[in-house]
C-alpha atoms as a PDB file:
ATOM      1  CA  UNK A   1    -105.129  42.915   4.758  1.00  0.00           C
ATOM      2  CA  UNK A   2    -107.596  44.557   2.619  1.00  0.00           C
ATOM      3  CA  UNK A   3    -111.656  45.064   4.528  1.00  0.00           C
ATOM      4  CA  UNK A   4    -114.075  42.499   3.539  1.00  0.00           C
ATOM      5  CA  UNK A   5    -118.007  43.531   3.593  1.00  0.00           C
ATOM      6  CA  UNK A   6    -117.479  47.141   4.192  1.00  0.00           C
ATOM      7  CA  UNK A   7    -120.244  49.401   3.648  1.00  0.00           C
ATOM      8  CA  UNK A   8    -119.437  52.518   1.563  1.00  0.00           C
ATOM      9  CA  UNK A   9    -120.952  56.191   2.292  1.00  0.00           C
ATOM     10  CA  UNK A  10    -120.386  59.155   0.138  1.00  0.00           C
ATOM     11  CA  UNK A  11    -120.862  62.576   1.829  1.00  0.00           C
ATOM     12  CA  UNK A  12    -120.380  61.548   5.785  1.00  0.00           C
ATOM     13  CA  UNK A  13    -118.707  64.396   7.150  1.00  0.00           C
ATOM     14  CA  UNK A  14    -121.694  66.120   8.624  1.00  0.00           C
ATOM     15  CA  UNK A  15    -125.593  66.035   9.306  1.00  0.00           C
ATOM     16  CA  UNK A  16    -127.361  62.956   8.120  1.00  0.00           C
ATOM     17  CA  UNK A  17    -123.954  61.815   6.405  1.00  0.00           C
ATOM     18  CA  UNK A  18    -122.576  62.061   9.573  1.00  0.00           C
ATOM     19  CA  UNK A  19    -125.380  60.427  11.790  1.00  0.00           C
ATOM     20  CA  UNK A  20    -125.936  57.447   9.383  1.00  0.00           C
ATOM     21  CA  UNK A  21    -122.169  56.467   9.280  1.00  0.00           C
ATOM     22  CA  UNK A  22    -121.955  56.718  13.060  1.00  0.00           C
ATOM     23  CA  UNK A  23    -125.117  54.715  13.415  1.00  0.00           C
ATOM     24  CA  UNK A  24    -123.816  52.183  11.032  1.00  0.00           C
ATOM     25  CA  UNK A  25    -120.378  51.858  12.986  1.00  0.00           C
ATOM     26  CA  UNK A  26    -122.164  51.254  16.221  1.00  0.00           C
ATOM     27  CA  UNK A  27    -124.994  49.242  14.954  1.00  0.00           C
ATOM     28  CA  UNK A  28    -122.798  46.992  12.422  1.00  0.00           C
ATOM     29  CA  UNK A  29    -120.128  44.615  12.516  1.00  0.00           C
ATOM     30  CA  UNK A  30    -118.921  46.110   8.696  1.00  0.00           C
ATOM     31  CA  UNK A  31    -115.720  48.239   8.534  1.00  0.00           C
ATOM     32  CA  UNK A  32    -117.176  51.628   7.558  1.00  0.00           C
ATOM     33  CA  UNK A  33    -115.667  53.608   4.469  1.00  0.00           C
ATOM     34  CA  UNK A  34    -116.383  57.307   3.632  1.00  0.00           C
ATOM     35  CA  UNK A  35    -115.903  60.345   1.317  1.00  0.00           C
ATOM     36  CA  UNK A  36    -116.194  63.610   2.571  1.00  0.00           C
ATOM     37  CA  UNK A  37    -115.678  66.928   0.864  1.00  0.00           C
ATOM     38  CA  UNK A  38    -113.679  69.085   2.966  1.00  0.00           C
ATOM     39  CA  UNK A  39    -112.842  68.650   6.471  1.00  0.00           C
ATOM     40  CA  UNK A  40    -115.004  69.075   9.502  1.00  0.00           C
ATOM     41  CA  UNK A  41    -115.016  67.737  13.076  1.00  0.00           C
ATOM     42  CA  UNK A  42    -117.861  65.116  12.030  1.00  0.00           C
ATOM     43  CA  UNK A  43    -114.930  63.687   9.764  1.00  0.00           C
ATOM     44  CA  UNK A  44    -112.479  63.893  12.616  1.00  0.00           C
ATOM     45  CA  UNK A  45    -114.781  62.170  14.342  1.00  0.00           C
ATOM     46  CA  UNK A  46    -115.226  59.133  11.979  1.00  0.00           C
ATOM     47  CA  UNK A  47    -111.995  58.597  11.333  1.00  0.00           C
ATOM     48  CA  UNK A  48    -111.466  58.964  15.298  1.00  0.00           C
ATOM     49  CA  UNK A  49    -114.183  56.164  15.549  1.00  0.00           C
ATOM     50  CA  UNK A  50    -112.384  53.690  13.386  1.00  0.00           C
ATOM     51  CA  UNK A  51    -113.735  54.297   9.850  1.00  0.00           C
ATOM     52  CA  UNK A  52    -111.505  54.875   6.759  1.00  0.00           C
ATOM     53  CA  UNK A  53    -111.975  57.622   4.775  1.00  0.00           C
ATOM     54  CA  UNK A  54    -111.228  60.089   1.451  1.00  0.00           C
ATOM     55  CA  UNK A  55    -111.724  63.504   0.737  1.00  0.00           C
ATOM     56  CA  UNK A  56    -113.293  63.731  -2.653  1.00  0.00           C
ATOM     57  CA  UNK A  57    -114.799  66.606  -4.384  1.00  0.00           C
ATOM     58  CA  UNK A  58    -117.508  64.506  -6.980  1.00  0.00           C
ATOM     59  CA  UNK A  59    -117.222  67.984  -9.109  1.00  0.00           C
ATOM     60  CA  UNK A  60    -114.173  67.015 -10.483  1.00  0.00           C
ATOM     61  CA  UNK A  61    -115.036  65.294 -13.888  1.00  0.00           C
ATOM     62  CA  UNK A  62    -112.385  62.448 -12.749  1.00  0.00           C
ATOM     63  CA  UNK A  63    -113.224  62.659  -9.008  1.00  0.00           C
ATOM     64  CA  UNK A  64    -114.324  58.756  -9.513  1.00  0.00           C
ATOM     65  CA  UNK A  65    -111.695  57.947 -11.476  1.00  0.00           C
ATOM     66  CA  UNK A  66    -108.806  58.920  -8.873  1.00  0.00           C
ATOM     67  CA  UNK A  67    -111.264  57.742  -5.626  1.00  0.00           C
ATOM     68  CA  UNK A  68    -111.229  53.940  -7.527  1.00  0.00           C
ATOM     69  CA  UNK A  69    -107.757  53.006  -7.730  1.00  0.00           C
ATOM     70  CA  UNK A  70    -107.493  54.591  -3.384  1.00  0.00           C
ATOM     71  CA  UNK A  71    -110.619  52.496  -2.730  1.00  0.00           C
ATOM     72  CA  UNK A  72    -109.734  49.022  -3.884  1.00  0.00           C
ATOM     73  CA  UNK A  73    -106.221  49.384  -2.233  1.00  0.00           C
ATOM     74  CA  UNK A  74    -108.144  49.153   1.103  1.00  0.00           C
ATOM     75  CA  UNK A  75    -111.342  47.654   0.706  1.00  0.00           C
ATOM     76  CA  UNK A  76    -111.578  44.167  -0.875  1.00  0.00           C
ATOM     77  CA  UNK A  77    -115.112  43.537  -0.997  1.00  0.00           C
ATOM     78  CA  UNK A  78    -118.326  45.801  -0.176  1.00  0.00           C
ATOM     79  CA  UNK A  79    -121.688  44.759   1.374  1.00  0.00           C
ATOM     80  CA  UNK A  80    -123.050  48.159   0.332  1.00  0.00           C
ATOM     81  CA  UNK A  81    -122.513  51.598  -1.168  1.00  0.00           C
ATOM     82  CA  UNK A  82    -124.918  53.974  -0.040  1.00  0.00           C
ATOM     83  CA  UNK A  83    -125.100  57.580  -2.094  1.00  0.00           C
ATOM     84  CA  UNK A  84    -125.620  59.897   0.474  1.00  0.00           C
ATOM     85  CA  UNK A  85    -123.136  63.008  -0.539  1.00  0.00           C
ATOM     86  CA  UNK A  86    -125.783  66.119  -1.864  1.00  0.00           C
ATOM     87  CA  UNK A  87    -125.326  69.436  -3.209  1.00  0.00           C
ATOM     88  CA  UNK A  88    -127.694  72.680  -3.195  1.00  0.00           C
ATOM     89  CA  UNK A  89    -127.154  75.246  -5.695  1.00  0.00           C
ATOM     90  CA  UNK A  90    -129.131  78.439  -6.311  1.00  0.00           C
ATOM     91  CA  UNK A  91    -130.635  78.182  -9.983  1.00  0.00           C
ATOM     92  CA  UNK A  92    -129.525  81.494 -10.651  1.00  0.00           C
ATOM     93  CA  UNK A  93    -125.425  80.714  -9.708  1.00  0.00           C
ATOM     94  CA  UNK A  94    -123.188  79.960 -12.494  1.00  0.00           C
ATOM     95  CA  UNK A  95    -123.473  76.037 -13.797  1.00  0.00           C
ATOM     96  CA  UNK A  96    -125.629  75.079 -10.701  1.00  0.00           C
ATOM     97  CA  UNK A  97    -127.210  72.242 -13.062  1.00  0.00           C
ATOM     98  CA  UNK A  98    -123.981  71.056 -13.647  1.00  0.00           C
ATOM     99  CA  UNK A  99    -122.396  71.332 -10.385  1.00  0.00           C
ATOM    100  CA  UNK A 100    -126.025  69.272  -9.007  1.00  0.00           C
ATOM    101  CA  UNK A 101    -125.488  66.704 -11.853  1.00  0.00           C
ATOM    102  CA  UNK A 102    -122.529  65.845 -10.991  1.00  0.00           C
ATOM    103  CA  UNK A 103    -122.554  65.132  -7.517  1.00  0.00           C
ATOM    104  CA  UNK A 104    -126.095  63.537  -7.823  1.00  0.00           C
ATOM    105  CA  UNK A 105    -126.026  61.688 -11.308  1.00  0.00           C
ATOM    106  CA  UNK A 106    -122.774  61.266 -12.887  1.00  0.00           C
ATOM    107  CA  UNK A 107    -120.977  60.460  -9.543  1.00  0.00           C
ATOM    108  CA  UNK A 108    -123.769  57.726  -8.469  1.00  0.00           C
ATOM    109  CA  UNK A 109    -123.380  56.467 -12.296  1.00  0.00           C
ATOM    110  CA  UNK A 110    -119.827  56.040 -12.496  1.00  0.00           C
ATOM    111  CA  UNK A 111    -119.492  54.435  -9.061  1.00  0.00           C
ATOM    112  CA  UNK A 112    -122.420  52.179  -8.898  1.00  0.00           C
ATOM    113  CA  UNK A 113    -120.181  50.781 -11.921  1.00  0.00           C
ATOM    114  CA  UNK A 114    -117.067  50.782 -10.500  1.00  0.00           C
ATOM    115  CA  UNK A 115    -118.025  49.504  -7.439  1.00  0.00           C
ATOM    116  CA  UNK A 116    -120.139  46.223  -9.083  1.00  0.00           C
ATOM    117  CA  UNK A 117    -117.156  44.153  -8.909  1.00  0.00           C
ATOM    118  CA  UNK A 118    -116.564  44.719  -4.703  1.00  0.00           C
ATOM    119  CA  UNK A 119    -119.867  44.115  -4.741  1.00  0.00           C
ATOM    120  CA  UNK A 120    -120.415  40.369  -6.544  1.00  0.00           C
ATOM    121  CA  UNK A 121    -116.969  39.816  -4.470  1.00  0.00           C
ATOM    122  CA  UNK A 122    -118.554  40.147  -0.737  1.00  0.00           C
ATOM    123  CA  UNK A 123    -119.483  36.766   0.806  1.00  0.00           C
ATOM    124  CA  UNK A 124    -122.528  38.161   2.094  1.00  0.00           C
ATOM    125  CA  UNK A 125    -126.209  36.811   0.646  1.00  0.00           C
ATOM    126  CA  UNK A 126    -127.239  40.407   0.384  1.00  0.00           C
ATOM    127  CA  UNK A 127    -125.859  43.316  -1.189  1.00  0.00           C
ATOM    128  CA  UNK A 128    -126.849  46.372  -1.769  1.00  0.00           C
ATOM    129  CA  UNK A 129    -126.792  49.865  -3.259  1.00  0.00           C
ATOM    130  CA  UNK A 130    -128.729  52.658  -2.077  1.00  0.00           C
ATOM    131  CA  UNK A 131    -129.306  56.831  -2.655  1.00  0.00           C
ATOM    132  CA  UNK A 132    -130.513  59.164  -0.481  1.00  0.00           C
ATOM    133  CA  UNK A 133    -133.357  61.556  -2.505  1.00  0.00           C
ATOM    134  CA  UNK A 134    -135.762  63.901  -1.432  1.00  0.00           C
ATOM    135  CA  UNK A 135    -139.350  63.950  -0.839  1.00  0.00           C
ATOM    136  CA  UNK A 136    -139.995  66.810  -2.927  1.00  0.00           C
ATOM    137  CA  UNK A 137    -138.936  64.840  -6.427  1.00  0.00           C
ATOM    138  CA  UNK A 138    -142.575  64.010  -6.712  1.00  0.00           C
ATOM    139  CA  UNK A 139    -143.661  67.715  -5.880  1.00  0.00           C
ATOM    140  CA  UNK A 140    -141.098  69.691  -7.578  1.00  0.00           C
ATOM    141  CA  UNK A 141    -140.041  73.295  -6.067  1.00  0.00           C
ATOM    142  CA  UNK A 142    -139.754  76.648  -7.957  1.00  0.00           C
ATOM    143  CA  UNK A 143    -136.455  77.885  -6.323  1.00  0.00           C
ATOM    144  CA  UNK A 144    -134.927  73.930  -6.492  1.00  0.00           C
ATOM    145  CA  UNK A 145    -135.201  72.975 -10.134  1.00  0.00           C
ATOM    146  CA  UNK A 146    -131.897  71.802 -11.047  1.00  0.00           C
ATOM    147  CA  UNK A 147    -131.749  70.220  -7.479  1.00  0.00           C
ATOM    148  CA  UNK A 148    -134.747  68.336  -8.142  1.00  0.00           C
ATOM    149  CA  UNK A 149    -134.639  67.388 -11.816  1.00  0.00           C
ATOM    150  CA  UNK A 150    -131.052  65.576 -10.779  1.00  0.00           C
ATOM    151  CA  UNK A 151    -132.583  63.996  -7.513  1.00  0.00           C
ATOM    152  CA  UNK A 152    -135.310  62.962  -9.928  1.00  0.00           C
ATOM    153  CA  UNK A 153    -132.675  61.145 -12.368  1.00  0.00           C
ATOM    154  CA  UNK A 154    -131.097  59.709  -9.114  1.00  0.00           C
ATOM    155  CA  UNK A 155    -134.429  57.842  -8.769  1.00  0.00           C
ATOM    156  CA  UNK A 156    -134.508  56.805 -11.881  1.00  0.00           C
ATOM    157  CA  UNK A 157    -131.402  54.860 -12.041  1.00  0.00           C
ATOM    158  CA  UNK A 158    -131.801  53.143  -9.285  1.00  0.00           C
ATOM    159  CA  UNK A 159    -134.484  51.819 -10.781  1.00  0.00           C
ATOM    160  CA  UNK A 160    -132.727  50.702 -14.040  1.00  0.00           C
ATOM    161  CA  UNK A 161    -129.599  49.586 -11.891  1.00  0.00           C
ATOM    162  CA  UNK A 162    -131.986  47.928  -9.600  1.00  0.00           C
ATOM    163  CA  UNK A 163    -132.739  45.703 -13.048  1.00  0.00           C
ATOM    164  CA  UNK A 164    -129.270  45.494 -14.596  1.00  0.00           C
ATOM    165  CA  UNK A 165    -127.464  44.447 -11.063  1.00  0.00           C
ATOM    166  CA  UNK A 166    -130.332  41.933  -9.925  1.00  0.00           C
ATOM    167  CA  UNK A 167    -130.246  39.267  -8.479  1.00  0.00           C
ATOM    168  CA  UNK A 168    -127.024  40.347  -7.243  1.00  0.00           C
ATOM    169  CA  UNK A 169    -127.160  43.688  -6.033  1.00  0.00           C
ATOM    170  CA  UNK A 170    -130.269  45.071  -4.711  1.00  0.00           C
ATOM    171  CA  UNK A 171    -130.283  48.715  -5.416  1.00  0.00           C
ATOM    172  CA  UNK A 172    -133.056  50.830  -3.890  1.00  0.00           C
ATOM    173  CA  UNK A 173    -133.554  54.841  -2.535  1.00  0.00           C
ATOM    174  CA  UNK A 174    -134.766  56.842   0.237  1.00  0.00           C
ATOM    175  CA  UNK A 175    -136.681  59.680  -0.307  1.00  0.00           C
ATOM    176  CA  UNK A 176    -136.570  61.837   2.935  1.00  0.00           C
ATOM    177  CA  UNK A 177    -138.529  64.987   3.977  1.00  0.00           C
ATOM    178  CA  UNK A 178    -138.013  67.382   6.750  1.00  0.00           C
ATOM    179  CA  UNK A 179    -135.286  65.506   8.911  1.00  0.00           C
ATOM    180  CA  UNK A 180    -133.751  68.311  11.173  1.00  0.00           C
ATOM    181  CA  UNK A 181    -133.767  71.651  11.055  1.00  0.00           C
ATOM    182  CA  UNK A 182    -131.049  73.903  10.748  1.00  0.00           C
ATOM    183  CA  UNK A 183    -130.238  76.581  14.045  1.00  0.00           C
ATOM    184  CA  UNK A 184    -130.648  79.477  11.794  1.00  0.00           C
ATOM    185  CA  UNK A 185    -133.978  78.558  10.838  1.00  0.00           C
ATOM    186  CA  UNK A 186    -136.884  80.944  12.339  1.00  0.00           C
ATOM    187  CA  UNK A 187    -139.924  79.470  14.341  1.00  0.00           C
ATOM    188  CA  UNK A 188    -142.091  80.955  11.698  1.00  0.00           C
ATOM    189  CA  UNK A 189    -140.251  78.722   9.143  1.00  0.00           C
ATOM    190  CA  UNK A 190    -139.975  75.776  11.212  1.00  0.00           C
ATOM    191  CA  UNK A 191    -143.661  75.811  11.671  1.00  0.00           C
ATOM    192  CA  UNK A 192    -144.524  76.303   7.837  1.00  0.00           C
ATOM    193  CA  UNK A 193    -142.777  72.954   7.303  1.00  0.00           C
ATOM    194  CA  UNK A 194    -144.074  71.360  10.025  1.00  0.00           C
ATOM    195  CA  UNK A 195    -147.837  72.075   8.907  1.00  0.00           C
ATOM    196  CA  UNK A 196    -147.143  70.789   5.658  1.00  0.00           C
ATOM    197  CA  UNK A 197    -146.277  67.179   7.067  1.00  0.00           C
ATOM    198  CA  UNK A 198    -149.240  64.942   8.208  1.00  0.00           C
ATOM    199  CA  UNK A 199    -147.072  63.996  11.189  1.00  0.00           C
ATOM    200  CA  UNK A 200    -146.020  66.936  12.203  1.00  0.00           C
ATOM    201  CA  UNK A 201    -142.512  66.391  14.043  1.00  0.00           C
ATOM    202  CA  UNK A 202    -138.750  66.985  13.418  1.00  0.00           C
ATOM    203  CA  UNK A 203    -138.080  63.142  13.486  1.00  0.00           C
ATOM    204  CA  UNK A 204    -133.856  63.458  13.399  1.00  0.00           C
ATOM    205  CA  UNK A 205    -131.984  61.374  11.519  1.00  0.00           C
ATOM    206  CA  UNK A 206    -132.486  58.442  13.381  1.00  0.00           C
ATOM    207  CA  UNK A 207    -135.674  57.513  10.833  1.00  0.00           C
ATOM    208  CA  UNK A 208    -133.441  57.618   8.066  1.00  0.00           C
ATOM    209  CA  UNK A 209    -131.334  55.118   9.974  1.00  0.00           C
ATOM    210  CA  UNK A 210    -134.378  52.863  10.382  1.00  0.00           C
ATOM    211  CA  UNK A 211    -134.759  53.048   6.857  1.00  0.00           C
ATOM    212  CA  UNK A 212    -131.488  52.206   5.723  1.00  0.00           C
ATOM    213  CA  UNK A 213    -131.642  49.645   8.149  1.00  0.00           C
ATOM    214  CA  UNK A 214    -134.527  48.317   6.970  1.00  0.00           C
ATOM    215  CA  UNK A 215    -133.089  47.800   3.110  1.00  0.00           C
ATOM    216  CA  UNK A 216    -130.251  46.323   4.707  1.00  0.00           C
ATOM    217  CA  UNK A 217    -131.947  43.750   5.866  1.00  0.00           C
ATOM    218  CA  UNK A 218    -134.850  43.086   3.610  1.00  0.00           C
ATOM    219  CA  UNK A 219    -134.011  40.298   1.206  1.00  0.00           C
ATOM    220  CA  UNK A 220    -136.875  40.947  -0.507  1.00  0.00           C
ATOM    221  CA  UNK A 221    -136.649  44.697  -1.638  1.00  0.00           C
ATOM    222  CA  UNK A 222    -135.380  46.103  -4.727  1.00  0.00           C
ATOM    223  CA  UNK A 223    -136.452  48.838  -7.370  1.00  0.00           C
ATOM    224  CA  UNK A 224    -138.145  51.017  -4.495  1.00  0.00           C
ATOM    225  CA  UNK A 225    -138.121  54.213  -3.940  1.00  0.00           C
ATOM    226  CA  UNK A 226    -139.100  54.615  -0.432  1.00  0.00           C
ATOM    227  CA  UNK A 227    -141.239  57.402   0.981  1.00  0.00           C
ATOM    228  CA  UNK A 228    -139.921  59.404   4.420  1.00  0.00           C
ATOM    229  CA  UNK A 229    -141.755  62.427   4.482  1.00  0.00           C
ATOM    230  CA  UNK A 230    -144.017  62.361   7.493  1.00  0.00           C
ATOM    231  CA  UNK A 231    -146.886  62.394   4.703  1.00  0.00           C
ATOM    232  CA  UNK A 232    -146.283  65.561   3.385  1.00  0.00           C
ATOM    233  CA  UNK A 233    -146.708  64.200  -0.412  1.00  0.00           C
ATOM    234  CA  UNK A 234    -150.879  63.806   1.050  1.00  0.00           C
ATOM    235  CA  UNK A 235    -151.056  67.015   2.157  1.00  0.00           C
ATOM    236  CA  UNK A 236    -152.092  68.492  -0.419  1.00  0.00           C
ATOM    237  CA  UNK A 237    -154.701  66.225  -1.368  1.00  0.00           C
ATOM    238  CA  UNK A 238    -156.722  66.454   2.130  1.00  0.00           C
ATOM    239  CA  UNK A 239    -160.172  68.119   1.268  1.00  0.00           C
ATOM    240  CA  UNK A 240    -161.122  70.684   3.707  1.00  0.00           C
ATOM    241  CA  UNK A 241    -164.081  69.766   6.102  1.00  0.00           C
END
């Protein structure tokens, strides 16, 4: 029997992927469904947990194309897809706007489309896309250009999807800041991004959860792009005293 209502997350397989699908599978009654790129013990864990999933690499120019025809074999209907699988790529490297479009645009694009029909098929009053950003779209970076320029087209299809898809589908984004921290990272570093957040905290992934969470379950939301930065996009608009 094929899953009914699942909820779809690209990129699980570690960090915030990781900690948003397991929050989902203890938090929800939805079968969980996942792509990861390669395999890790987060994936392990998932799968260990209950949650079906593929290894896709969204480079591949037909990486949709071949996930499709595995996907609807198992999952009948979906209550969402949420685009959380993300790539960083030095400017300088070879094709690093390509390699960032992909994974960030055309993969979104292609599967936001695909997906449409499992969608309008789940029995559920709400449906609902959503994409994981970043905070610094609206600030843009000098060593993150490609990265940002394709976040920024992210955010601007789901708000032309949010119109094409309503009132079915409500498709909206999440636009996080500083979430965790890597272990490498230095206490000098860790402290340069902390004093460029208004609240200055490493809030974990959990506040991405309560965001998600939050779209899930608001009937009223669509079109948004919705600020998690800790207030770091007011920073630099605080006047000395």
């Amino acid at each position: 029997m094929k899953l009914k209502q699942a909820i779809v997350i690209t990129g699980a397989g570690q960090r915030i992927g990781l900690a948003l699908a397991q929050h989902l599978i203890q938090q929800r009654p939805h079968p969980i469904v996942f792509t990861y790129r390669s395999l890790k013990p987060g994936v392990e864990q998932l799968l260990a947990a209950g949650a079906v999933g593929f290894q896709v690499d969204f480079n591949h120019p037909d990486a949709v194309k071949h996930l499709m025809p595995k996907l609807t074999e198992q999952v009948g209907s979906l209550r969402a897809l949420i685009h959380n699988a993300s790539l960083w790529w030095p400017d300088s490297a070879p094709d690093a706007l390509q390699k960032q479009f992909d994974v960030h645009v055309r993969a979104p694009y292609e599967l936001n489309q695909a997906c449409l029909p499992l969608l309008q098929a789940c029995q559920s009053e709400q449906k609902d896309i959503i994409s994981i950003s970043d905070a610094r779209v609206s600030q843009g970076h000098p060593s993150k250009i490609a990265y940002l320029a394709t976040k920024a087209a992210l955010e601007n299809m789901t708000l032309s999807f949010a119109q094409a898809f309503a009132p079915d589908v409500k498709v909206n984004a999440i636009a996080p800041a500083l979430l965790t921290f890597h272990p490498q990272d230095s206490a000098a570093y860790r402290q340069a991004r902390l004093d460029r957040l208004l609240l200055p905290m490493e809030p974990g992934a959990q506040v991405l959860c309560h965001a998600v969470d939050y779209l899930l379950d608001n009937p009223y939301t669509t079109g948004t792009i919705l600020p998690l930065d800790g207030g770091s996009r007011l920073v630099g608009q605080r006047l000395d005293k």
